[in-house]
N, C-alpha and C. Protein backbone atom coordinates (compact mmCIF):
# COMPACT_ATOMS: atom_id res chain seq x y z
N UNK A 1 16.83 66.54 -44.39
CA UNK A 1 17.40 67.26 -43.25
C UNK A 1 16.49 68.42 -42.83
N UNK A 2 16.03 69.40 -43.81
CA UNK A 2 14.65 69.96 -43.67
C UNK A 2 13.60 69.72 -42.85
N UNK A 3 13.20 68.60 -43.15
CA UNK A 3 12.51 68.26 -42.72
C UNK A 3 12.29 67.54 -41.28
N UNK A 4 13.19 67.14 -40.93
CA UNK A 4 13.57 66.89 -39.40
C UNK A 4 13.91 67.93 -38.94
N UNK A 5 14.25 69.01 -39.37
CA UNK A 5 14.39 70.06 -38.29
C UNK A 5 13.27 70.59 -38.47
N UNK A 6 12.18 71.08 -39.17
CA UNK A 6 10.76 70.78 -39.29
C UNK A 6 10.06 70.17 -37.97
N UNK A 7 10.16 69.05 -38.39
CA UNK A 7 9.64 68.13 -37.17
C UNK A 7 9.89 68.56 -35.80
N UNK A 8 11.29 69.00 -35.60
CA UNK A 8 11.54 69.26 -34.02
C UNK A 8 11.07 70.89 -34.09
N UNK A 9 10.75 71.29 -35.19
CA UNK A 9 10.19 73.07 -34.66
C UNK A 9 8.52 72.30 -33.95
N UNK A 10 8.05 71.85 -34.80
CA UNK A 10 6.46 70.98 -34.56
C UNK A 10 6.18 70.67 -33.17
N UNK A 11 7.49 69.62 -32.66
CA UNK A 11 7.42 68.99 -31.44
C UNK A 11 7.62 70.22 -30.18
N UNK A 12 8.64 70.76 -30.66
CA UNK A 12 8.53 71.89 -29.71
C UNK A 12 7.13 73.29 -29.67
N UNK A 13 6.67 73.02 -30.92
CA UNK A 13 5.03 73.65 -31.02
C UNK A 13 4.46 73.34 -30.04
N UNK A 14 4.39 71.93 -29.85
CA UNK A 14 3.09 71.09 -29.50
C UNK A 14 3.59 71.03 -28.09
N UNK A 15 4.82 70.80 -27.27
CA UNK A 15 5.04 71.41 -25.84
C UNK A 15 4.74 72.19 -25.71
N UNK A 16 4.91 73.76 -26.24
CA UNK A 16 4.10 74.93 -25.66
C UNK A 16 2.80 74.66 -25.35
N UNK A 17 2.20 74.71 -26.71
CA UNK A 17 0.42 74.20 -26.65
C UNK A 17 0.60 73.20 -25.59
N UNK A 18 1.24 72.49 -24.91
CA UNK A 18 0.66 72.16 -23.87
C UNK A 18 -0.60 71.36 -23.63
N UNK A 19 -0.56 70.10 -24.93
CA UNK A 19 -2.14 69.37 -25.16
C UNK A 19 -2.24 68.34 -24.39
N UNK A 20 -3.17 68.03 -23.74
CA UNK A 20 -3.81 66.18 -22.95
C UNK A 20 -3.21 65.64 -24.55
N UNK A 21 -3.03 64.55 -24.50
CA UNK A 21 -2.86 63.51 -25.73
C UNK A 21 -3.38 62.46 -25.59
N UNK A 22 -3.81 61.86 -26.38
CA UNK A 22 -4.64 59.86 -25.94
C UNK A 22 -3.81 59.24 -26.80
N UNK A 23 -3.25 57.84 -26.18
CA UNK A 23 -2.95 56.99 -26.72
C UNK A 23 -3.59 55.65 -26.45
N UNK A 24 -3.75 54.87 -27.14
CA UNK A 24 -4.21 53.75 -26.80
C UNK A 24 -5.51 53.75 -25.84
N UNK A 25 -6.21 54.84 -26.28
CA UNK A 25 -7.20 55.03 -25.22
C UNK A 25 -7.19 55.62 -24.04
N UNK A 26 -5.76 55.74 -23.97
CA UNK A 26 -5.61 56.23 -22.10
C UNK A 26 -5.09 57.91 -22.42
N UNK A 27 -5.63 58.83 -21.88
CA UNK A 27 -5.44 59.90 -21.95
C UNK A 27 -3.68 60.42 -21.34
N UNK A 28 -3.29 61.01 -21.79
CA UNK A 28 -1.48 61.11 -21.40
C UNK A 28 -1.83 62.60 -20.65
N UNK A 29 -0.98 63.24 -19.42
CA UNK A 29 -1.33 64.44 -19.12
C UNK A 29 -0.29 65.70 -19.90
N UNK A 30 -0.71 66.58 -19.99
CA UNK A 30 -0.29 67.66 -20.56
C UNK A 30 1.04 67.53 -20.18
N UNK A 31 2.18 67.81 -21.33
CA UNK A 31 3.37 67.51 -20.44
C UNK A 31 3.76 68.62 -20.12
N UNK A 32 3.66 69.94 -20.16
CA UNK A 32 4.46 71.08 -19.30
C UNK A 32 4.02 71.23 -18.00
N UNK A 33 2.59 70.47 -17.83
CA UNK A 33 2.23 70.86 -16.57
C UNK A 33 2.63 69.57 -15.59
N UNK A 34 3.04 68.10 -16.12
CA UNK A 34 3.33 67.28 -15.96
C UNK A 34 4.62 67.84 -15.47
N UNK A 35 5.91 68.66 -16.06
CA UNK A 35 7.22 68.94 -15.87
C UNK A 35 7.07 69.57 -14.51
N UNK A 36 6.10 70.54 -14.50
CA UNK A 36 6.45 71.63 -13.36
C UNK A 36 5.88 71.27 -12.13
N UNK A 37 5.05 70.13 -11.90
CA UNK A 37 4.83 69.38 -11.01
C UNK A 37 5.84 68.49 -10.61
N UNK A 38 6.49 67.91 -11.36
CA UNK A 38 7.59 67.06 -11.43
C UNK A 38 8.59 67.81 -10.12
N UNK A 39 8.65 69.34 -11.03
CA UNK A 39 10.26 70.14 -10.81
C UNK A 39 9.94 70.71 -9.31
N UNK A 40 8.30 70.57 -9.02
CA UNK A 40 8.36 70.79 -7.99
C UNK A 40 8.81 69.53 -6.73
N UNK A 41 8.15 68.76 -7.38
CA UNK A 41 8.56 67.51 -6.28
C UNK A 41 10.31 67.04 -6.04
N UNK A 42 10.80 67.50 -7.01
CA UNK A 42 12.48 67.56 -7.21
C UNK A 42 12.85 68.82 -6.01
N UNK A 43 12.73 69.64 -6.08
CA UNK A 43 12.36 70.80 -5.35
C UNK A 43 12.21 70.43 -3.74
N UNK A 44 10.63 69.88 -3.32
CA UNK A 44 10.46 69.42 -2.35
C UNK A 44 11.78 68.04 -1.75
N UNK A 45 12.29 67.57 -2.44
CA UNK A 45 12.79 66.57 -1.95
C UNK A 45 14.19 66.81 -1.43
N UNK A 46 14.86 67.58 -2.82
CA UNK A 46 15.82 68.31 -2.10
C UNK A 46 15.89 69.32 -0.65
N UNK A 47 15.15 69.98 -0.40
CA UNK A 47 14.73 70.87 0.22
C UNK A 47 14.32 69.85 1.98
N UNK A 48 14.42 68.47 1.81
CA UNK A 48 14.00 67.76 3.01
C UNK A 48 15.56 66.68 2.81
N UNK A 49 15.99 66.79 2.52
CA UNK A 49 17.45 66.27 2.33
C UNK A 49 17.42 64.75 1.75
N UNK A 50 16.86 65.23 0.31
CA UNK A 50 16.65 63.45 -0.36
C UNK A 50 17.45 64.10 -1.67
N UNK A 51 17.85 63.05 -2.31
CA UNK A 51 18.40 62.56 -3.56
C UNK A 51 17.82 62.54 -4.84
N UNK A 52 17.92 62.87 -5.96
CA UNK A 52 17.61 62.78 -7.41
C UNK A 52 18.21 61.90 -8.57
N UNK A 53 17.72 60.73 -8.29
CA UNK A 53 18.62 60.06 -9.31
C UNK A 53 18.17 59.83 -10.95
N UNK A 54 19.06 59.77 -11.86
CA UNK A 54 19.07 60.10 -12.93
C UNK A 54 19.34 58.83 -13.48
N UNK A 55 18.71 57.98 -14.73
CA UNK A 55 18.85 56.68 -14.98
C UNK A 55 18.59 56.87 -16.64
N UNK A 56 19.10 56.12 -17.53
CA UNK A 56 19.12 55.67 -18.76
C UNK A 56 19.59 54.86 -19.60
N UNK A 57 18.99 54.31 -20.96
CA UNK A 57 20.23 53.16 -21.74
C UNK A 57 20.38 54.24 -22.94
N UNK A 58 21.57 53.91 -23.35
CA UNK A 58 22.26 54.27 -24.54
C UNK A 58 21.92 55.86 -24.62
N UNK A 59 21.65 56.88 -25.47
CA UNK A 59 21.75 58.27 -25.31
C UNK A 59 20.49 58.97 -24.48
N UNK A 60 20.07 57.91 -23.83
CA UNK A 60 19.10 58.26 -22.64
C UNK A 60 20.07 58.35 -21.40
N UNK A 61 21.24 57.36 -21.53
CA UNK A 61 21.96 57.47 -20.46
C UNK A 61 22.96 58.38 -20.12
N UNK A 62 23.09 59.36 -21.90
CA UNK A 62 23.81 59.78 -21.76
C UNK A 62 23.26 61.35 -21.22
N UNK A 63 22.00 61.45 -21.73
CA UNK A 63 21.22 62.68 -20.93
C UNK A 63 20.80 62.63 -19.63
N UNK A 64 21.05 61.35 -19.09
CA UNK A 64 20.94 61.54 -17.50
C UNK A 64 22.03 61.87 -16.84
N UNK A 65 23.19 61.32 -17.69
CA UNK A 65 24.50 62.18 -16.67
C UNK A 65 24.91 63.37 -17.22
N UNK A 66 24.30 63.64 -18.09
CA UNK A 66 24.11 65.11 -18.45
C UNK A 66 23.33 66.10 -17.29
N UNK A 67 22.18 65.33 -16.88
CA UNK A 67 21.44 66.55 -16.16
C UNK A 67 21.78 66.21 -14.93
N UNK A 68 22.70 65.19 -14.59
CA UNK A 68 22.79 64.90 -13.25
C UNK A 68 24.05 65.97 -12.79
N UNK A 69 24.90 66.10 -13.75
CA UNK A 69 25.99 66.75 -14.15
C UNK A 69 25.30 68.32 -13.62
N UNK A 70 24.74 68.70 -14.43
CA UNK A 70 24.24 70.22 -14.16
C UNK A 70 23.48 70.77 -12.68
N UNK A 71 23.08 69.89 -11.89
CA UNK A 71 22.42 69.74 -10.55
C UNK A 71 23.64 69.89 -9.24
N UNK A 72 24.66 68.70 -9.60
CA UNK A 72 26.09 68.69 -8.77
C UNK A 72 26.95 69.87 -9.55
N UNK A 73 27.27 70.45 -10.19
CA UNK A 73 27.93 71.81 -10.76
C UNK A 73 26.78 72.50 -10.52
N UNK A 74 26.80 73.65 -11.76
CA UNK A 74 25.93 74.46 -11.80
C UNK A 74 24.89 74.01 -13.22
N UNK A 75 23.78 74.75 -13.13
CA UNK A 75 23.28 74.98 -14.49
C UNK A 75 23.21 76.84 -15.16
N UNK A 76 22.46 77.19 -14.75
CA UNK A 76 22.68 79.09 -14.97
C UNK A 76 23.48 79.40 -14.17
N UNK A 77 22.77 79.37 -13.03
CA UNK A 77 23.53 79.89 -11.86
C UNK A 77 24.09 79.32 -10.98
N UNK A 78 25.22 80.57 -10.23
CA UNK A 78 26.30 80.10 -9.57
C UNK A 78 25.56 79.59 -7.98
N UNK A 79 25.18 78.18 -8.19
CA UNK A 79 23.79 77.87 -7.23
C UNK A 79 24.93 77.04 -5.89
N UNK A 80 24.15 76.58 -5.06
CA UNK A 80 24.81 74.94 -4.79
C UNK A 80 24.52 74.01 -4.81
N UNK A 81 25.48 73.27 -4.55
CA UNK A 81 25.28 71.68 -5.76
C UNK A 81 24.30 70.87 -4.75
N UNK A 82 23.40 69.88 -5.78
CA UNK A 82 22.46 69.56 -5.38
C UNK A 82 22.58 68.01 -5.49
N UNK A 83 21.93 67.11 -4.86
CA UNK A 83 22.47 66.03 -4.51
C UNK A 83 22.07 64.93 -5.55
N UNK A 84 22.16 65.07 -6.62
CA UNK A 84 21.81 64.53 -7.77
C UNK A 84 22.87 62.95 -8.37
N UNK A 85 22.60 61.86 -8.91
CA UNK A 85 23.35 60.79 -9.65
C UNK A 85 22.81 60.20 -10.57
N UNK A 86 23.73 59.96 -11.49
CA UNK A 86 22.96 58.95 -12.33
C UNK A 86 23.61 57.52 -12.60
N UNK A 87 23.16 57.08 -12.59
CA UNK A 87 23.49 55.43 -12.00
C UNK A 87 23.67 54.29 -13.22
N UNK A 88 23.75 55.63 -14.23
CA UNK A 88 24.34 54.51 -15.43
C UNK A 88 25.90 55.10 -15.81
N UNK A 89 26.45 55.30 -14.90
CA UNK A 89 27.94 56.16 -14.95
C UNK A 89 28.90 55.24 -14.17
N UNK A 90 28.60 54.61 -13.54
CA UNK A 90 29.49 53.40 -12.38
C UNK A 90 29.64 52.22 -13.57
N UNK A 91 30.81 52.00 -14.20
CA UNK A 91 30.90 50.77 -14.83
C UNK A 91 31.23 49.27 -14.01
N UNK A 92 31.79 49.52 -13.28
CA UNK A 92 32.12 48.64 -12.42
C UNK A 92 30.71 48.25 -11.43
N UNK A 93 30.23 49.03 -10.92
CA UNK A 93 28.94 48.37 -10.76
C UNK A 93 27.52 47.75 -11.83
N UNK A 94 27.59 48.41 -12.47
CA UNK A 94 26.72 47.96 -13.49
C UNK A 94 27.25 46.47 -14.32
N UNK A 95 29.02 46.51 -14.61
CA UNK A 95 28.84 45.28 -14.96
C UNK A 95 29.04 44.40 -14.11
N UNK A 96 29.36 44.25 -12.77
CA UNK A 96 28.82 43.21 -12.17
C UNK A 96 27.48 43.06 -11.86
N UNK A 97 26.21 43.95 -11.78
CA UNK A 97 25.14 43.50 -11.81
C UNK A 97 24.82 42.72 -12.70
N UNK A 98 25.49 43.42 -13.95
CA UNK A 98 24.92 42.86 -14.84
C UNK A 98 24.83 41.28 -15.30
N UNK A 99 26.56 41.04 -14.78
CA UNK A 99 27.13 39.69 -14.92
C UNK A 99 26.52 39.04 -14.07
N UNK A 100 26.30 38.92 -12.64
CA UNK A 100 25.86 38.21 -11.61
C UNK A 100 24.49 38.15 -11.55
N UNK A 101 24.11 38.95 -12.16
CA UNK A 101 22.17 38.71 -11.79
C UNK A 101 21.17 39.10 -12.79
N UNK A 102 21.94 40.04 -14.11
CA UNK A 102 21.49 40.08 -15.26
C UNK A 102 21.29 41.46 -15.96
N UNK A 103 21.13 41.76 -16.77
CA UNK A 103 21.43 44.00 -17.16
C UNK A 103 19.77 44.39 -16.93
N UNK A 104 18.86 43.38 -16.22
CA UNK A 104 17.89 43.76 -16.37
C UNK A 104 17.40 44.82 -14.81
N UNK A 105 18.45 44.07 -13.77
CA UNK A 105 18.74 44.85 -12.65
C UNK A 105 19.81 45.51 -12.62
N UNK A 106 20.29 46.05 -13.24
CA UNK A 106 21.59 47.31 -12.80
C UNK A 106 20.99 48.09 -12.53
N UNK A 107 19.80 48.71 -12.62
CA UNK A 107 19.16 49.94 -12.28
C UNK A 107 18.46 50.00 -10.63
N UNK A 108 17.44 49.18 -11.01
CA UNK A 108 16.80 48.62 -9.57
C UNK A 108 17.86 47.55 -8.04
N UNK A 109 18.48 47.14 -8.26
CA UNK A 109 19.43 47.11 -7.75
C UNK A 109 20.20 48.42 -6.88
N UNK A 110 20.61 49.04 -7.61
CA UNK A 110 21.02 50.59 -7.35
C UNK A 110 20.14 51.50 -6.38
N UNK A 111 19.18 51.28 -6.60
CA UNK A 111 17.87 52.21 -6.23
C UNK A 111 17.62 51.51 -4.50
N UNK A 112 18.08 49.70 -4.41
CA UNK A 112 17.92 49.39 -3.62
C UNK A 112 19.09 49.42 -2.70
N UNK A 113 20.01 49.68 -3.01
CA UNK A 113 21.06 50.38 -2.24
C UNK A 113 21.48 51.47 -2.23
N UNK A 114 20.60 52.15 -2.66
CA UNK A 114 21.23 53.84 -2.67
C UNK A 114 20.14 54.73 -2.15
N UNK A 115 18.88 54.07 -2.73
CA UNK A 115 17.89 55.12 -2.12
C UNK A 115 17.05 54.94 -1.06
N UNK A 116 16.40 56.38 -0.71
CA UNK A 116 15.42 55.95 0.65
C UNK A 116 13.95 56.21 0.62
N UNK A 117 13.25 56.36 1.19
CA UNK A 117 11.67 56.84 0.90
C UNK A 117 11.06 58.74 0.34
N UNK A 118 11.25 59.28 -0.38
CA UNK A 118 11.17 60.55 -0.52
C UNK A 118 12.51 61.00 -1.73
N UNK A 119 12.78 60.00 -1.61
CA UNK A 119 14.02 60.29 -3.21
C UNK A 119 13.38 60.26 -4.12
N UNK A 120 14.03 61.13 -5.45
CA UNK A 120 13.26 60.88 -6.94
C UNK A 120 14.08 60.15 -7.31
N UNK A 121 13.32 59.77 -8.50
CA UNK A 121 14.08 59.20 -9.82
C UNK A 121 13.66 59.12 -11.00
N UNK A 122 14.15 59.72 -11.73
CA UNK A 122 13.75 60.33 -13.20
C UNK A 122 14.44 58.68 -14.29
N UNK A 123 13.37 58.73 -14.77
CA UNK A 123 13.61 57.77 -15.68
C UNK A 123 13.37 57.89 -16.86
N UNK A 124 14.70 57.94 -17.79
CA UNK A 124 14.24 58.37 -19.28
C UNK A 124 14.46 57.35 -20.10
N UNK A 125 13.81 56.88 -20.49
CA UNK A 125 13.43 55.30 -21.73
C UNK A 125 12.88 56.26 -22.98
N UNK A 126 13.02 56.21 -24.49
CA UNK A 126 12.19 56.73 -25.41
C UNK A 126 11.46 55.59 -25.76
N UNK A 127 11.59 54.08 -25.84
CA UNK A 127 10.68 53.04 -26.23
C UNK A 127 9.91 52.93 -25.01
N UNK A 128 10.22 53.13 -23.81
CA UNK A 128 9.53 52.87 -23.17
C UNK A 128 9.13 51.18 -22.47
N UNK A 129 10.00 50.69 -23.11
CA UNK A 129 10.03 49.33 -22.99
C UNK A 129 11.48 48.33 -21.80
N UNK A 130 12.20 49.36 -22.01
CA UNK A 130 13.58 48.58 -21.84
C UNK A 130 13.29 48.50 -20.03
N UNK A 131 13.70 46.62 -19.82
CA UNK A 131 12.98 46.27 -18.93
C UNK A 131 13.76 46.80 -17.53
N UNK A 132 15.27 47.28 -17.63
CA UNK A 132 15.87 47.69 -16.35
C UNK A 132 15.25 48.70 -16.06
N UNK A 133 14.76 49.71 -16.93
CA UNK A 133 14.33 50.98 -16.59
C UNK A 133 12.32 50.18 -15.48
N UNK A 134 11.84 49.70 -16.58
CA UNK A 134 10.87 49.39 -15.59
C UNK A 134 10.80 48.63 -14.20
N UNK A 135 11.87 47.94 -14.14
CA UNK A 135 12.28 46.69 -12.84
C UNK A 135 12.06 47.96 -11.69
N UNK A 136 13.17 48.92 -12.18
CA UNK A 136 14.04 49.64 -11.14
C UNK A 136 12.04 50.77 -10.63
N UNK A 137 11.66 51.29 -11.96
CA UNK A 137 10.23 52.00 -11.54
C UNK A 137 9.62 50.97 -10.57
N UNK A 138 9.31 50.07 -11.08
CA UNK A 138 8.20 49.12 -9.81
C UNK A 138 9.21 48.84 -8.43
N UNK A 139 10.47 48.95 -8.25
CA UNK A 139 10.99 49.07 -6.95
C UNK A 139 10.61 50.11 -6.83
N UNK A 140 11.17 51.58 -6.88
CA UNK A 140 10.79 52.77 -6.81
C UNK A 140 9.67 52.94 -6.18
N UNK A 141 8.13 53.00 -7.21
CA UNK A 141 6.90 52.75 -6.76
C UNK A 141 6.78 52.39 -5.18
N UNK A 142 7.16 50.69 -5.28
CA UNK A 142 6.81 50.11 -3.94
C UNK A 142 7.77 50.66 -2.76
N UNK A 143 8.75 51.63 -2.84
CA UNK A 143 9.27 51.30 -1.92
C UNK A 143 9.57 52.96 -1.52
N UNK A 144 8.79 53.80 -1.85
CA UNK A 144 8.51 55.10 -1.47
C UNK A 144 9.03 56.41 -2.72
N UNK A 145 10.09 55.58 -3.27
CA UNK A 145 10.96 56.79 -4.44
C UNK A 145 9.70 57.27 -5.31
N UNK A 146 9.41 58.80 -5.54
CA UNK A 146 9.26 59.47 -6.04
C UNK A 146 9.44 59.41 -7.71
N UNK A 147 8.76 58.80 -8.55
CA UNK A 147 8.96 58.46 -10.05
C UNK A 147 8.54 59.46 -11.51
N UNK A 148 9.68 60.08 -11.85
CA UNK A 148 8.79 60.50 -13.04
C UNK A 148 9.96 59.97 -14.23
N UNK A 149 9.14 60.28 -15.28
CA UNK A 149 8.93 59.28 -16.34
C UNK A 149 9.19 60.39 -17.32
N UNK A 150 10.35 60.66 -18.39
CA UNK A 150 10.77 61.19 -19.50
C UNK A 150 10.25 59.86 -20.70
N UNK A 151 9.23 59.84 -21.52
CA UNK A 151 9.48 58.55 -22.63
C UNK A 151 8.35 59.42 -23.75
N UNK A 152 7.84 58.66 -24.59
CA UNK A 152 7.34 59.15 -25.99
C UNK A 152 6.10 58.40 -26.30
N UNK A 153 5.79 58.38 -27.26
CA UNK A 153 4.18 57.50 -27.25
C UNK A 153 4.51 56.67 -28.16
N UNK A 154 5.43 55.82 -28.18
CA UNK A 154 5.32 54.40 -27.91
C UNK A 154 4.85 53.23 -27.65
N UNK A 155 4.78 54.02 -26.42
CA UNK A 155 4.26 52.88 -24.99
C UNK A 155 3.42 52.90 -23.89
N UNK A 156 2.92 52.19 -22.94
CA UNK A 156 2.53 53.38 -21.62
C UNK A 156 2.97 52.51 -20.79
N UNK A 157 3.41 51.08 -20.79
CA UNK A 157 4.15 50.78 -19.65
C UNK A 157 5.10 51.48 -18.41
N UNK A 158 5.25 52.82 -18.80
CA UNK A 158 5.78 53.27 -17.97
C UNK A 158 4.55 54.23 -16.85
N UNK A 159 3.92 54.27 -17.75
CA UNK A 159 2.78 54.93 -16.70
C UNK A 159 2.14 54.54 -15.46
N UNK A 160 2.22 53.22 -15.57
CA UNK A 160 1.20 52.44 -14.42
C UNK A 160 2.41 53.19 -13.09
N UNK A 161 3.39 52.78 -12.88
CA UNK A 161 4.25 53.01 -12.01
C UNK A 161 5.08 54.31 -11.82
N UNK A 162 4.32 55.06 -12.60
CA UNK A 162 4.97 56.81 -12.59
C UNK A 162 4.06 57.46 -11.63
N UNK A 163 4.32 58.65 -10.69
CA UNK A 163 3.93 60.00 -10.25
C UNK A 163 3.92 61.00 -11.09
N UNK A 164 4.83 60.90 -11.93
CA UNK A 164 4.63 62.00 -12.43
C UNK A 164 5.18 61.82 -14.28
N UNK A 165 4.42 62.02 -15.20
CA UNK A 165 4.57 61.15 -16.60
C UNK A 165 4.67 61.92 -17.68
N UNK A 166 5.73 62.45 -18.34
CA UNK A 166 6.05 63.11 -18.67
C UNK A 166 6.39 62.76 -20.34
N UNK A 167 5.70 62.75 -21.65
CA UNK A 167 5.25 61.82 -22.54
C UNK A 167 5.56 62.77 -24.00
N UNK A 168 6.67 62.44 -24.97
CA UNK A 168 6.87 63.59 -25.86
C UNK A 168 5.61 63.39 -26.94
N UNK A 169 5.04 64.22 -27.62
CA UNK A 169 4.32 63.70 -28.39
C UNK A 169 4.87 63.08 -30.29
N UNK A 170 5.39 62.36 -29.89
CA UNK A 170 6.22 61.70 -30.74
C UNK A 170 6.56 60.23 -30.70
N UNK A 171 7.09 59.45 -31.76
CA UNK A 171 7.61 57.76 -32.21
C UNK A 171 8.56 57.84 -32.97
N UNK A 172 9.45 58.90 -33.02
CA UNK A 172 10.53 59.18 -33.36
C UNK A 172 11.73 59.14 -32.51
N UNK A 173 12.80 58.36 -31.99
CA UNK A 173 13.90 58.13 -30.91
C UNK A 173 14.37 59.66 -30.92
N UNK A 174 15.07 59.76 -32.26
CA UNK A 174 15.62 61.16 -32.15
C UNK A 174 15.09 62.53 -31.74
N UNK A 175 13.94 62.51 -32.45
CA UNK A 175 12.81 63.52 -31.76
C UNK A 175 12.58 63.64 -30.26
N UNK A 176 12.54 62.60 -30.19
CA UNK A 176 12.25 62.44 -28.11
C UNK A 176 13.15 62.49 -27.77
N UNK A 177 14.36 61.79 -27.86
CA UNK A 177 15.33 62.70 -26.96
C UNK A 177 16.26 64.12 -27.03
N UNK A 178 15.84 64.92 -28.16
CA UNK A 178 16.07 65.91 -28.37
C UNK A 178 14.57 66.83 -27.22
N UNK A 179 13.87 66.31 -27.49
CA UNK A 179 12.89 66.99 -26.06
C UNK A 179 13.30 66.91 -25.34
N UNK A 180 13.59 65.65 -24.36
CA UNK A 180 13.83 64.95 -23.08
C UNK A 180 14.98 66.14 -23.04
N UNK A 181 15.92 66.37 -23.43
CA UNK A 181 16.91 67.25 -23.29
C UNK A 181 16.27 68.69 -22.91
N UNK A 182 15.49 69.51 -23.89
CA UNK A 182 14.81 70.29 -23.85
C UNK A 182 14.42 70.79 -22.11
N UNK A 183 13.78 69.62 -22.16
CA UNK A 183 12.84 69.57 -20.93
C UNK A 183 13.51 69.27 -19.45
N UNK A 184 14.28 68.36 -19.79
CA UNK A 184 15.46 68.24 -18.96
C UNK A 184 16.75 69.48 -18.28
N UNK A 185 16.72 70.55 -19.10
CA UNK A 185 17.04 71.84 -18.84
C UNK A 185 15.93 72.13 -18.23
N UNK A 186 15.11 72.59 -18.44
CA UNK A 186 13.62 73.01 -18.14
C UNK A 186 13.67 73.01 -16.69
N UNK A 187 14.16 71.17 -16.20
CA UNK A 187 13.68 70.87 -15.00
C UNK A 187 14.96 71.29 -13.89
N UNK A 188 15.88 71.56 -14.42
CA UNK A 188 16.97 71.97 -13.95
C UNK A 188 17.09 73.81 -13.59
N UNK A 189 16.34 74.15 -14.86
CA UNK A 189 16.44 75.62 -14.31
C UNK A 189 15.39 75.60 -13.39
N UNK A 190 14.33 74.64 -13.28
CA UNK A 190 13.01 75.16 -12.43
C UNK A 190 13.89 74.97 -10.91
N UNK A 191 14.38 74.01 -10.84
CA UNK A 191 15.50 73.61 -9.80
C UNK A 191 16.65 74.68 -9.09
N UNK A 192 16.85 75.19 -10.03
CA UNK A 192 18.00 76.18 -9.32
C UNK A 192 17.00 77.70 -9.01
N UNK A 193 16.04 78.12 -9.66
CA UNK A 193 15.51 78.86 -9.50
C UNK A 193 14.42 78.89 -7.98
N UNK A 194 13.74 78.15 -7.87
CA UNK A 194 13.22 78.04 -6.73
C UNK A 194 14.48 77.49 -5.33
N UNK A 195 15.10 77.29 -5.45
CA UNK A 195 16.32 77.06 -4.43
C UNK A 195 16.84 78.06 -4.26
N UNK A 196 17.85 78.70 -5.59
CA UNK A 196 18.42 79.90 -5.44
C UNK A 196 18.16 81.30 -6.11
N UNK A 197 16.69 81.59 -5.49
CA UNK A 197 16.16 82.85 -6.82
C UNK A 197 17.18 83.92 -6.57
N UNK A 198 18.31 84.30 -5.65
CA UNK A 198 19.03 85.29 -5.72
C UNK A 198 20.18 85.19 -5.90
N UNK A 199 21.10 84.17 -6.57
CA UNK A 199 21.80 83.53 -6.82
C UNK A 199 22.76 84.21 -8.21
N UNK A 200 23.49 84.20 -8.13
CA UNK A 200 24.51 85.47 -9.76
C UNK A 200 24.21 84.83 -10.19
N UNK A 201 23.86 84.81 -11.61
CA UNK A 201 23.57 84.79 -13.11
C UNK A 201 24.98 84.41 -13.68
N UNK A 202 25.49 83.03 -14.39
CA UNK A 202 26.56 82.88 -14.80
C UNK A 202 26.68 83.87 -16.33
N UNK A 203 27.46 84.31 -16.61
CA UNK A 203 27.68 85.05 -18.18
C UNK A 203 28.56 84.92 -18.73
């Protein structure tokens, strides 16, 4: 038990430091500077009247309606709500995608009826593998949405089709999504802060 909380002091080391990482040969970009580019394009999009959608499986999904949650309420501050979803929260839609055409489109599917050209969509996978999350990125990609990428080094399949790639330095599930969370606040306060820098301070 030590020692995993160890590990997550480490992981959160190595976000500050703020390092390029290589995997597999391919260089990964620094992820804080990766975030705040991100939080800006979240930022920009809102700010032109587009959407933020929030996507995940299993406690990836559950940190997307977590942060989707904090965007439509508040997060610090007493802000206004921002036009945020996460699209693994509709059971009724998801299991008929799932049933009629397969769980590999519940995501992309969604994206193709919900979103428009200049929307984000944050996609958090820790394997990096799970194929709805990538279906729904390569719609995304092709079809104007704005992509960044919460996952771990794993994998890099998610990279080819990201803007913006956001990579824990870790192969630990639990480890990474204890970041993704981390960071996921991160991108939420960068969010309410540039929207509402004069905004009360909840206490």
């Amino acid at each position: 038990m030590i020692k995993s909380l160890a590990d997550t002091k480490n992981l959160i080391s190595a976000l500050i430091e703020n390092k390029t990482q290589m995997f597999a040969t391919t260089e990964i970009p620094k992820p804080m500077d990766e975030l705040v580019a991100a939080a800006n394009a979240c930022v920009n999009a809102l700010q032109n009247g587009n959407k933020i959608f929030f996507m995940g499986n299993g406690g990836s999904a559950a940190e997307a309606q977590h942060l989707a949650g904090e965007l439509v309420s508040y997060f610090l501050k007493q802000s206004e709500p921002y036009a945020a979803i996460a699209l693994n929260t509709d059971t009724s839609v998801m299991t008929a995608i799932a049933n009629d055409m397969g769980y590999e489109h519940v995501f992309s599917r969604q994206l193709q009826a919900l979103s428009k050209p200049g929307d984000v969509a944050v996609y958090l996978s820790t394997s990096g593998l799970s194929k709805n999350i990538l279906n729904a990125m390569e719609y995304g990609k092709e079809n104007g949405v704005v992509n960044i990428s919460f996952t771990g080094m794993k994998t890099r399949y998610m990279h080819q089709h990201s803007d913006y790639y956001i990579a824990i330095p870790s192969t630990s599930t639990p480890h990474i999504q204890e970041m993704h969370l981390i960071l996921g606040h991160l991108l939420c306060q960068f969010i309410e802060e540039k929207l509402q820098p004069k905004v009360k301070d909840d206490f």
